[in-house]
PDB file of N, CA and C in Angstrom:
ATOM      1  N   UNK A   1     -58.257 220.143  94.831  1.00  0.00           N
ATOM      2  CA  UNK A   1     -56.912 219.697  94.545  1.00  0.00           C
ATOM      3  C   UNK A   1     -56.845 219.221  93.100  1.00  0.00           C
ATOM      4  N   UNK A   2     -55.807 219.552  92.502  1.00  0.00           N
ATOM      5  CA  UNK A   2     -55.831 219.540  91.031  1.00  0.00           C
ATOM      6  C   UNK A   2     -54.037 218.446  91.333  1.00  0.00           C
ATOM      7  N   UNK A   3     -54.392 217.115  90.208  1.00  0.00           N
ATOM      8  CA  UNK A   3     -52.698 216.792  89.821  1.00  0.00           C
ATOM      9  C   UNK A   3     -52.389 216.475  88.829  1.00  0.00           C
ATOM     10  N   UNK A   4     -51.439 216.433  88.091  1.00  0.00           N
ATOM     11  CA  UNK A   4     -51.310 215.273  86.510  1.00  0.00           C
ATOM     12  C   UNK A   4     -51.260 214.219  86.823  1.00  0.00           C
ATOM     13  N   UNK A   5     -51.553 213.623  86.035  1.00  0.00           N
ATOM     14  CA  UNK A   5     -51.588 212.187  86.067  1.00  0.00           C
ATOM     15  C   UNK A   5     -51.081 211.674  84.363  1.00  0.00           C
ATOM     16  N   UNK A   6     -50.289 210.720  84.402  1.00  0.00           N
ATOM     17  CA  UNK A   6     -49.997 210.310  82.751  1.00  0.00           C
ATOM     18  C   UNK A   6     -50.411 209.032  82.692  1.00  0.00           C
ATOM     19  N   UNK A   7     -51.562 209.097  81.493  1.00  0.00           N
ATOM     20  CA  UNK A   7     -52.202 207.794  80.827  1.00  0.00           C
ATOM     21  C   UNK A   7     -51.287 207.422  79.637  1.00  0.00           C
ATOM     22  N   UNK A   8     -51.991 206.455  79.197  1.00  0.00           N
ATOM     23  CA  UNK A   8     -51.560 205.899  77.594  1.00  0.00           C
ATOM     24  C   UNK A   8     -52.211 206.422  76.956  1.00  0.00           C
ATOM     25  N   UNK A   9     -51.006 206.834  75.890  1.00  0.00           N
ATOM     26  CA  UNK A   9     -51.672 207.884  74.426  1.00  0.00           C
ATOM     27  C   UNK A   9     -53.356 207.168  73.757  1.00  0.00           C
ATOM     28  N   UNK A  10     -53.598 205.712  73.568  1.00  0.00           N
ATOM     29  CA  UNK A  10     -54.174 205.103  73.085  1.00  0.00           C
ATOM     30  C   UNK A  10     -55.559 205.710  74.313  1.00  0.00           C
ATOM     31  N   UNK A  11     -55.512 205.522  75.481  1.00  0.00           N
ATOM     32  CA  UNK A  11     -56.696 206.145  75.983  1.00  0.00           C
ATOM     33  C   UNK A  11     -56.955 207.747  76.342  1.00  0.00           C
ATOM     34  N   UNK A  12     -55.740 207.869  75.870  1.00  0.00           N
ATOM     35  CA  UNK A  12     -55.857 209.767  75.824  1.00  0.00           C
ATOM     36  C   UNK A  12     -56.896 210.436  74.716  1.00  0.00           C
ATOM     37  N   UNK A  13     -56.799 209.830  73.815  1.00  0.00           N
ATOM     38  CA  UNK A  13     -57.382 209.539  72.281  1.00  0.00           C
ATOM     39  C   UNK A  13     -58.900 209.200  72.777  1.00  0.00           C
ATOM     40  N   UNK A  14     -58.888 208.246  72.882  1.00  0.00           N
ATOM     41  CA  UNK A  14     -60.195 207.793  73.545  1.00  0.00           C
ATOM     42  C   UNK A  14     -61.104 208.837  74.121  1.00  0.00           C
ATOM     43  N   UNK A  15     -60.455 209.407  75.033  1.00  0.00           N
ATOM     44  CA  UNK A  15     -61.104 210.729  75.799  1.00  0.00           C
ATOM     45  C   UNK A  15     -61.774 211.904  75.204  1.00  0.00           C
ATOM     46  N   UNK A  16     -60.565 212.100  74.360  1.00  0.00           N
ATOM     47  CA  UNK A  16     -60.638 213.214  73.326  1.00  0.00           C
ATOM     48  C   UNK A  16     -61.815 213.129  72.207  1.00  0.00           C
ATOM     49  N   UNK A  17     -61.907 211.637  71.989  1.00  0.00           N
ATOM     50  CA  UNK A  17     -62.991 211.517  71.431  1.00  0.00           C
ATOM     51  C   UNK A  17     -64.113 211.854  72.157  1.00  0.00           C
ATOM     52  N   UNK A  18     -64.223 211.171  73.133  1.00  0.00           N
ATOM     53  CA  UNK A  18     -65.627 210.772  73.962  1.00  0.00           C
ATOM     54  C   UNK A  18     -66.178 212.207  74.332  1.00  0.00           C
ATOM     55  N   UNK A  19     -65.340 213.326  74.332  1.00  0.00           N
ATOM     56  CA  UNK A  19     -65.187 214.413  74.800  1.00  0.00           C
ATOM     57  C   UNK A  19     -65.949 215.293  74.159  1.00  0.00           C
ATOM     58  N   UNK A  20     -65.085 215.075  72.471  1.00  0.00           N
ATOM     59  CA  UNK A  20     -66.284 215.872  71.816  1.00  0.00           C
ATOM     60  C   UNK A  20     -67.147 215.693  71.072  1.00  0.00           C
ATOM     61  N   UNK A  21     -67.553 213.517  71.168  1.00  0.00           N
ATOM     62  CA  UNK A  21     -69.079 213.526  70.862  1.00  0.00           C
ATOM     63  C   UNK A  21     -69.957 214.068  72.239  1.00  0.00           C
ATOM     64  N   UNK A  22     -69.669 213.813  73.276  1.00  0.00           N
ATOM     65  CA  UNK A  22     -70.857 214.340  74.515  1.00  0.00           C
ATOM     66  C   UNK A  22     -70.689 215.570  74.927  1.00  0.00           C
ATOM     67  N   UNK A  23     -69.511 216.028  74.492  1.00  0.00           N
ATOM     68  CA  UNK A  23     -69.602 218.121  74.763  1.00  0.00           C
ATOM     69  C   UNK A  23     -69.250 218.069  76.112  1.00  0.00           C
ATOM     70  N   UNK A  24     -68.907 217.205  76.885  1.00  0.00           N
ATOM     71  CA  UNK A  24     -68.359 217.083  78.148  1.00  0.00           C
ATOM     72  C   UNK A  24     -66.634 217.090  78.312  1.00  0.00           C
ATOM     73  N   UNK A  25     -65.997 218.209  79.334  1.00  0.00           N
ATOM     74  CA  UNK A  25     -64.745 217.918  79.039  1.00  0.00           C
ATOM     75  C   UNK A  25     -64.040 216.591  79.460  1.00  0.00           C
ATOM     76  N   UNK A  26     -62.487 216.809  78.828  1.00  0.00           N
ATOM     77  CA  UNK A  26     -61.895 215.592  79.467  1.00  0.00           C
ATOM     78  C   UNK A  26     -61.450 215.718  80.743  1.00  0.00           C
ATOM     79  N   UNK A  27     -61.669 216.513  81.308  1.00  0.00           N
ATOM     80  CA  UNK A  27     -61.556 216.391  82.481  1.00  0.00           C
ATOM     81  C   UNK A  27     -62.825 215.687  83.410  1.00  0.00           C
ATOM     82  N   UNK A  28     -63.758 216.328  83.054  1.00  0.00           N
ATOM     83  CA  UNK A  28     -64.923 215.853  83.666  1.00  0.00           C
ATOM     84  C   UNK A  28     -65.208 214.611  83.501  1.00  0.00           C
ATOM     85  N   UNK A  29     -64.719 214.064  82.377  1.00  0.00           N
ATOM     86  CA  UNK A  29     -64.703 213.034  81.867  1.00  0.00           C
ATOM     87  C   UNK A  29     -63.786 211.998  82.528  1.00  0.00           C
ATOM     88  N   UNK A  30     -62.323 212.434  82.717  1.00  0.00           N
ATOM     89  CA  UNK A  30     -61.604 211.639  83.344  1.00  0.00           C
ATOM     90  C   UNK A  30     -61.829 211.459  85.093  1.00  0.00           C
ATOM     91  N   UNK A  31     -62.802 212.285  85.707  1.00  0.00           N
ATOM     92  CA  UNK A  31     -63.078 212.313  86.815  1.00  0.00           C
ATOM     93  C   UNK A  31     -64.218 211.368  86.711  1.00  0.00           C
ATOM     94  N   UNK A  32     -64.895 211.385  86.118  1.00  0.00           N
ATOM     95  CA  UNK A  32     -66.321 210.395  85.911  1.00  0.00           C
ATOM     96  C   UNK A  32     -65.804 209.340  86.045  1.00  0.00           C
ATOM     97  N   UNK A  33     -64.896 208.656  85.156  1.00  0.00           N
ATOM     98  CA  UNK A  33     -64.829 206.820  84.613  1.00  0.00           C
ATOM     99  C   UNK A  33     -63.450 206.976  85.898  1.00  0.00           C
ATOM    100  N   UNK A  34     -63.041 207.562  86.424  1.00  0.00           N
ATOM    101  CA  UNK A  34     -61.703 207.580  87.762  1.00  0.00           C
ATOM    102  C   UNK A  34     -62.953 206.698  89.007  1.00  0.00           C
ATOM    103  N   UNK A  35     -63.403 207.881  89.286  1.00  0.00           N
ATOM    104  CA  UNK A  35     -64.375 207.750  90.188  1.00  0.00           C
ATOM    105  C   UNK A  35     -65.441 206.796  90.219  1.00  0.00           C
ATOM    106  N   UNK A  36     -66.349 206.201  89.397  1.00  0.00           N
ATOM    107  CA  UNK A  36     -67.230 204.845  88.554  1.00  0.00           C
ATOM    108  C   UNK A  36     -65.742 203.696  89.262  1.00  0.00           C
ATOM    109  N   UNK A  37     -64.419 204.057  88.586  1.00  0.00           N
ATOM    110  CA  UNK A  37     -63.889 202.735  89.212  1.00  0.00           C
ATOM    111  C   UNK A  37     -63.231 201.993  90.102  1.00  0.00           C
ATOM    112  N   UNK A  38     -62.933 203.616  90.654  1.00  0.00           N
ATOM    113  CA  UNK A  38     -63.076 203.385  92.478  1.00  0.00           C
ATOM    114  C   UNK A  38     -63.804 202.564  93.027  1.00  0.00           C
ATOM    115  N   UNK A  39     -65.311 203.471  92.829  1.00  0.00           N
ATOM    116  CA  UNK A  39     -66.454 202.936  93.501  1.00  0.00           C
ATOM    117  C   UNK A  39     -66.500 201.358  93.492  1.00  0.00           C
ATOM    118  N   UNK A  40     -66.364 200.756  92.204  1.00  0.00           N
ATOM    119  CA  UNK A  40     -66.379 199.170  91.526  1.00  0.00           C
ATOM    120  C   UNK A  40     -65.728 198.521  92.176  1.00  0.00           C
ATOM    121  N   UNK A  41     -64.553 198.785  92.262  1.00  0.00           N
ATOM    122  CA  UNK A  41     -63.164 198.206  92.397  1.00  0.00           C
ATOM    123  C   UNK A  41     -63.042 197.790  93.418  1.00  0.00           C
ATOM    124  N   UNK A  42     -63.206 196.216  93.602  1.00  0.00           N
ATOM    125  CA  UNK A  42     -63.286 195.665  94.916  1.00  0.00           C
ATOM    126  C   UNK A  42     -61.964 194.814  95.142  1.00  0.00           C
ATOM    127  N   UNK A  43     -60.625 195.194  94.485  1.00  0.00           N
ATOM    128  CA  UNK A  43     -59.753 194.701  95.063  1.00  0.00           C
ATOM    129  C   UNK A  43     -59.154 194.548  96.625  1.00  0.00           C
ATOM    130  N   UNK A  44     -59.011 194.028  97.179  1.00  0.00           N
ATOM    131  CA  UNK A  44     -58.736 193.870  98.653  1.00  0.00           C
ATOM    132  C   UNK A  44     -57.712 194.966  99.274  1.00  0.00           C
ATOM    133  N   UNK A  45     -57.580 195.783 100.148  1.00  0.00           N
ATOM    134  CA  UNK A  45     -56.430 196.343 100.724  1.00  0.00           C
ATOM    135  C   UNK A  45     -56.369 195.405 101.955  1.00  0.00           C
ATOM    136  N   UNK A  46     -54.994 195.729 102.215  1.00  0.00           N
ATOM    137  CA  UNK A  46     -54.491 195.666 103.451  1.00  0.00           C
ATOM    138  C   UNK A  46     -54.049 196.812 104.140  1.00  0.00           C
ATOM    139  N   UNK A  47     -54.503 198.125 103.923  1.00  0.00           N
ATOM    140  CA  UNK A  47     -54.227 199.210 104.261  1.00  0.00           C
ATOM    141  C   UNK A  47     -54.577 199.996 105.254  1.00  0.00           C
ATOM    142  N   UNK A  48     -53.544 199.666 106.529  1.00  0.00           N
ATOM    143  CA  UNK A  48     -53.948 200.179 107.803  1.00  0.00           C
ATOM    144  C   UNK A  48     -54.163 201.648 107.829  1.00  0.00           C
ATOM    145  N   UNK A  49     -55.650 202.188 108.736  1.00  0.00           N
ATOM    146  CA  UNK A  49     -55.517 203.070 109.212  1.00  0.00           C
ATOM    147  C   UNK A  49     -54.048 203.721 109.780  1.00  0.00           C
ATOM    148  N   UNK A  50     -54.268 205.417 109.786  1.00  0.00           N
ATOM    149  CA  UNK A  50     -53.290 206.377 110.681  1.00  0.00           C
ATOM    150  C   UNK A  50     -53.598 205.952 111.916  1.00  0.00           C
ATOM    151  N   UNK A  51     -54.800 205.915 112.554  1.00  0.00           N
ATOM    152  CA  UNK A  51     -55.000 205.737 113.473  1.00  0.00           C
ATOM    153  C   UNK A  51     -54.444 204.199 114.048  1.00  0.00           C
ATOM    154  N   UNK A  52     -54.744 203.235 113.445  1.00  0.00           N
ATOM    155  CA  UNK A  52     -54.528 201.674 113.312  1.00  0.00           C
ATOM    156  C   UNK A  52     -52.703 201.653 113.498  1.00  0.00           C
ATOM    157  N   UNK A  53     -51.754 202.544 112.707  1.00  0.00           N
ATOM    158  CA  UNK A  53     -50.368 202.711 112.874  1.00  0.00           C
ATOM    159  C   UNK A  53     -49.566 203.069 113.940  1.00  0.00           C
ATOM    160  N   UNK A  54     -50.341 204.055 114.528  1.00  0.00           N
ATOM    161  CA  UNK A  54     -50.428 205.267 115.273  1.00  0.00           C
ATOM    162  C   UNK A  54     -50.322 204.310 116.824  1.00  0.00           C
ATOM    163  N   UNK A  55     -51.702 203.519 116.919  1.00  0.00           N
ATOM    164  CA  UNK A  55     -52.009 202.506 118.126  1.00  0.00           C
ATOM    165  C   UNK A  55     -50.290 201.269 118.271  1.00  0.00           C
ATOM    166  N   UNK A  56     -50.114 201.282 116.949  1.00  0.00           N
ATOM    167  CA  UNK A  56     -49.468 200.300 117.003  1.00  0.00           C
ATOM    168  C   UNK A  56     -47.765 200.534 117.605  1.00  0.00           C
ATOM    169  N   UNK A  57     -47.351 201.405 116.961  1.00  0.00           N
ATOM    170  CA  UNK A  57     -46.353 202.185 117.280  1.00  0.00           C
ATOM    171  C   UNK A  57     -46.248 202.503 118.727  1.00  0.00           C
ATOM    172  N   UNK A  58     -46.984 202.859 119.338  1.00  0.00           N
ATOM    173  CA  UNK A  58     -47.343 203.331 120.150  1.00  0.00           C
ATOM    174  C   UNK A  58     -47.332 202.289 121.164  1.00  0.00           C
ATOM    175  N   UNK A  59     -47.710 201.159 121.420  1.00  0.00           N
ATOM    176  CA  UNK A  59     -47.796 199.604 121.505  1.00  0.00           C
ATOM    177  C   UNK A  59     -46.321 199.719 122.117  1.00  0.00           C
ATOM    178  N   UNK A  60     -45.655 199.872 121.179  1.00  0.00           N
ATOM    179  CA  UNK A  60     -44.137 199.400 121.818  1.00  0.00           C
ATOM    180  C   UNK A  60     -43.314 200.208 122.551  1.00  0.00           C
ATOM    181  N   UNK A  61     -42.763 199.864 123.463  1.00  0.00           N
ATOM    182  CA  UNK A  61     -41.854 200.333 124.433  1.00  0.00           C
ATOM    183  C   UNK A  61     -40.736 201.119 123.879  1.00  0.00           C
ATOM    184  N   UNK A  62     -40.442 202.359 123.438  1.00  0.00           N
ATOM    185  CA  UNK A  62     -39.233 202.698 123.122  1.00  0.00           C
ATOM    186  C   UNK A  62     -37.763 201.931 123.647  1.00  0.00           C
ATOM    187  N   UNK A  63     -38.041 202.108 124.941  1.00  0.00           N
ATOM    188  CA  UNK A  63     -36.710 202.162 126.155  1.00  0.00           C
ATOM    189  C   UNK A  63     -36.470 200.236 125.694  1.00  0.00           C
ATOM    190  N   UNK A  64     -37.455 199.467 125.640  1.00  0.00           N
ATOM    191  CA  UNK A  64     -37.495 198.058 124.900  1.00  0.00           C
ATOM    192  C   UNK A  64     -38.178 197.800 126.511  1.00  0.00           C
ATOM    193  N   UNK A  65     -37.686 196.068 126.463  1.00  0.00           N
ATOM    194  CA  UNK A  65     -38.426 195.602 127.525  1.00  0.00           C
ATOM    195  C   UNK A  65     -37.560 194.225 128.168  1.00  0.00           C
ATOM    196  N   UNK A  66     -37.363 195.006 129.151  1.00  0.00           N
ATOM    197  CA  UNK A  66     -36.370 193.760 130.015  1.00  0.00           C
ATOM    198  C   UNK A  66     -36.950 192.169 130.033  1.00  0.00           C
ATOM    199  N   UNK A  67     -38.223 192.126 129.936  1.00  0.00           N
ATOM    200  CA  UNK A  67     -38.575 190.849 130.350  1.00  0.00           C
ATOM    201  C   UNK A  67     -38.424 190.022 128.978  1.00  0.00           C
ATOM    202  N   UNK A  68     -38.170 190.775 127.981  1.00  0.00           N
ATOM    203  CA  UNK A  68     -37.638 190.229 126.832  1.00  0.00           C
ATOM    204  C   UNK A  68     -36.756 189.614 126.587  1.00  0.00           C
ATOM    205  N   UNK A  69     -35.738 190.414 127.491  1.00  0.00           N
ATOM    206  CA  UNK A  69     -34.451 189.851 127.340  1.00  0.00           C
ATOM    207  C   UNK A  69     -33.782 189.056 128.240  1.00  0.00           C
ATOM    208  N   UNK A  70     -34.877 188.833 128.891  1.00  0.00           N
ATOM    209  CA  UNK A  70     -34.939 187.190 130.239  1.00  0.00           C
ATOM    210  C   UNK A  70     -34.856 186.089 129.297  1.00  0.00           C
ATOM    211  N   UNK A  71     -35.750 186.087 128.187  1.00  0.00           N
ATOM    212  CA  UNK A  71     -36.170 185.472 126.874  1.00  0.00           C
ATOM    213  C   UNK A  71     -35.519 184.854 126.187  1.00  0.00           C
ATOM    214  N   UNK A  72     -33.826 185.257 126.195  1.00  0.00           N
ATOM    215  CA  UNK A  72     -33.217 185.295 124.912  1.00  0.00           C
ATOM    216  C   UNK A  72     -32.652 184.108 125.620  1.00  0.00           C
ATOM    217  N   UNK A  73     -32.153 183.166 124.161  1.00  0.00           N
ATOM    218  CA  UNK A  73     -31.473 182.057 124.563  1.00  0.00           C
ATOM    219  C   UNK A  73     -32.179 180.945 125.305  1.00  0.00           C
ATOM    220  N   UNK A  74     -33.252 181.241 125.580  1.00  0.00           N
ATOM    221  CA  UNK A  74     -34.294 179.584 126.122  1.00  0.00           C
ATOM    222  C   UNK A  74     -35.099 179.317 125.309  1.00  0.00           C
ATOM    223  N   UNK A  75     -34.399 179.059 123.916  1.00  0.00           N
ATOM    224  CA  UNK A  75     -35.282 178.287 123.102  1.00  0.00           C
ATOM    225  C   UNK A  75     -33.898 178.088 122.216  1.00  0.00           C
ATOM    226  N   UNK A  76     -33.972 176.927 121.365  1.00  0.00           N
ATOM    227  CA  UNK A  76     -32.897 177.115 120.474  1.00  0.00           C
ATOM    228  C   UNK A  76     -33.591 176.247 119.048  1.00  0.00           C
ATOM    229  N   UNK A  77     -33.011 176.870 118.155  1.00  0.00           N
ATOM    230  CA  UNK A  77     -34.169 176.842 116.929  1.00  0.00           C
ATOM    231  C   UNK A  77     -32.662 176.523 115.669  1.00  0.00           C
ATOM    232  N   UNK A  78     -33.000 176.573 114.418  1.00  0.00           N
ATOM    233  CA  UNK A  78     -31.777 176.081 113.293  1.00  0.00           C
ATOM    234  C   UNK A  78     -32.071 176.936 112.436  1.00  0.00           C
ATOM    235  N   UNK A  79     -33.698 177.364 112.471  1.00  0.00           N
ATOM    236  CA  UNK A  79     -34.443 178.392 111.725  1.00  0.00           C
ATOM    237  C   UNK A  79     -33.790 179.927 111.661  1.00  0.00           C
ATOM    238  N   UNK A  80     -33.783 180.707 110.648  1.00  0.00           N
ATOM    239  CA  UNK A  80     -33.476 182.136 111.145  1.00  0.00           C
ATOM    240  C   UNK A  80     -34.485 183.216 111.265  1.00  0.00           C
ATOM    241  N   UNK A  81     -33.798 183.561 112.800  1.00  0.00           N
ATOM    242  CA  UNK A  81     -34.623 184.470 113.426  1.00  0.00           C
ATOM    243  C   UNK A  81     -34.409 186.027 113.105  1.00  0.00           C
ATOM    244  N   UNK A  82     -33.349 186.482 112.014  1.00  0.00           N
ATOM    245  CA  UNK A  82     -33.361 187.868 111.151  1.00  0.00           C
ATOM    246  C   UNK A  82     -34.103 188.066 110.426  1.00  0.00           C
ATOM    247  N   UNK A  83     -35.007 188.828 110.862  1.00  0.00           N
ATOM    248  CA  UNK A  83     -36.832 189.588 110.417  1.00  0.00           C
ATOM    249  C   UNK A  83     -36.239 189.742 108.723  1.00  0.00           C
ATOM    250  N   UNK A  84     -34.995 189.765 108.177  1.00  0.00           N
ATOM    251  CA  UNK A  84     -34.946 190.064 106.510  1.00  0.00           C
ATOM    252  C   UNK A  84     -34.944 188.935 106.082  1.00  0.00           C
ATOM    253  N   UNK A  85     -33.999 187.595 106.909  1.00  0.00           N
ATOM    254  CA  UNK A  85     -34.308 186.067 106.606  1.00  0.00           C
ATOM    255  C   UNK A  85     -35.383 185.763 106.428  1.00  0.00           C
ATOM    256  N   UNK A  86     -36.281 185.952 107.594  1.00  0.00           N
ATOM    257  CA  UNK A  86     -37.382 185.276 107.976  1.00  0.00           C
ATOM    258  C   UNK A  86     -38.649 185.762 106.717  1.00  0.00           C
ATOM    259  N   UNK A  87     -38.170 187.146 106.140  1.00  0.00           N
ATOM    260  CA  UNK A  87     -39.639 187.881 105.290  1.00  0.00           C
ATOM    261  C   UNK A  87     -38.655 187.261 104.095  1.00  0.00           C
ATOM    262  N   UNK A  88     -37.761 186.912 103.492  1.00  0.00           N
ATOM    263  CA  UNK A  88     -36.855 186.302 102.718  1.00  0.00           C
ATOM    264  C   UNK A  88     -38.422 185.203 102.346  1.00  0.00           C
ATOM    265  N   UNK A  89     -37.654 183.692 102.836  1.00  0.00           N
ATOM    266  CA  UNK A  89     -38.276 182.572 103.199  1.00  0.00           C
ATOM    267  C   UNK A  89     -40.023 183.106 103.570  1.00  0.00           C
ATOM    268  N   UNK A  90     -40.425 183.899 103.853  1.00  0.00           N
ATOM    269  CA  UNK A  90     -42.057 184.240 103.665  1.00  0.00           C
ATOM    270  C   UNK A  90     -42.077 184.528 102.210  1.00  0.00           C
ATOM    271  N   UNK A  91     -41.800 185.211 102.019  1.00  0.00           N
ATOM    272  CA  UNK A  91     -41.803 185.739 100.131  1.00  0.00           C
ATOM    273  C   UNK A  91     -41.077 184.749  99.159  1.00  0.00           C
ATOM    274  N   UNK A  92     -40.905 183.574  99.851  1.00  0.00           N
ATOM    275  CA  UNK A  92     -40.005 182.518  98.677  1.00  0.00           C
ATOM    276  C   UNK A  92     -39.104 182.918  97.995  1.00  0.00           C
ATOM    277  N   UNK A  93     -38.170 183.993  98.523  1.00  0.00           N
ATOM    278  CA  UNK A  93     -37.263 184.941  97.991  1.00  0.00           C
ATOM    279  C   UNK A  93     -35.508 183.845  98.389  1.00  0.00           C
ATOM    280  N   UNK A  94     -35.947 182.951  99.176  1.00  0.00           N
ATOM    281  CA  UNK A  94     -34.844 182.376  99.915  1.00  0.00           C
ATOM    282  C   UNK A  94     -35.419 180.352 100.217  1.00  0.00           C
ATOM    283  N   UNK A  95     -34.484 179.488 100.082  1.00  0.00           N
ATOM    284  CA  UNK A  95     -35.063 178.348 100.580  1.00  0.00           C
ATOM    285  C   UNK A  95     -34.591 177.992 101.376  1.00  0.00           C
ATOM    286  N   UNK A  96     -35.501 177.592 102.452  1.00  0.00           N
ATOM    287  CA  UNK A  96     -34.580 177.123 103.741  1.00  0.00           C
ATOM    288  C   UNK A  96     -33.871 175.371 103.665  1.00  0.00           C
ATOM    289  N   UNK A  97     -34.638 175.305 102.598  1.00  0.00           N
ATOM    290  CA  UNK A  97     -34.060 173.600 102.636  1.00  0.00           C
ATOM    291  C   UNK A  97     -32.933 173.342 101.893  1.00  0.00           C
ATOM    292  N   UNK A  98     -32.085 174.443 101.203  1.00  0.00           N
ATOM    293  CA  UNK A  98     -30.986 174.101 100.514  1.00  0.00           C
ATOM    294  C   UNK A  98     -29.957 173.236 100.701  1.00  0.00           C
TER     295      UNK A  98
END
């Protein structure tokens, strides 16, 4: 599989150099130091498996679930319970104490 990819001119240069002091192309080249910083690169994912999505999805009841909706209304809260509120106020995007 072959794709473009667009760098900064300043390390395009770079390449071009490195390229033709070691006689190695820039390609090979840009696959080398790509790949080196993969390998390195120990930033954290949170990146669920297909499979991991797949289970999850799957998890839930299309048709929904009656015993859910036995649920509703025996609790009463001031908080908001709209999943865009609620990830709002998670992301400090919103204050609940206004």
């Amino acid at each position: 599989m072959t794709t473009t990819i667009r760098i900064n001119e300043d390390v395009k240069q770079l390449l071009k150099l490195k390229s033709a002091e070691t006689g190695i192309t820039q390609l090979d080249l840009a696959n080398k130091y790509i790949l080196k910083g993969l390998k390195e690169d120990d930033t954290p994912t949170n990146i669920m498996s297909i499979s991991d999505i797949e289970a999850m999805l799957s998890f839930d009841k299309p048709e929904g679930d009656e015993n859910l909706e036995k649920l509703d209304g025996a609790s009463h809260s001031d908080l908001p319970t709209n999943s865009v509120e609620l990830k709002k106020i998670v992301t400090g995007k919103y204050d609940i104490f206004r």
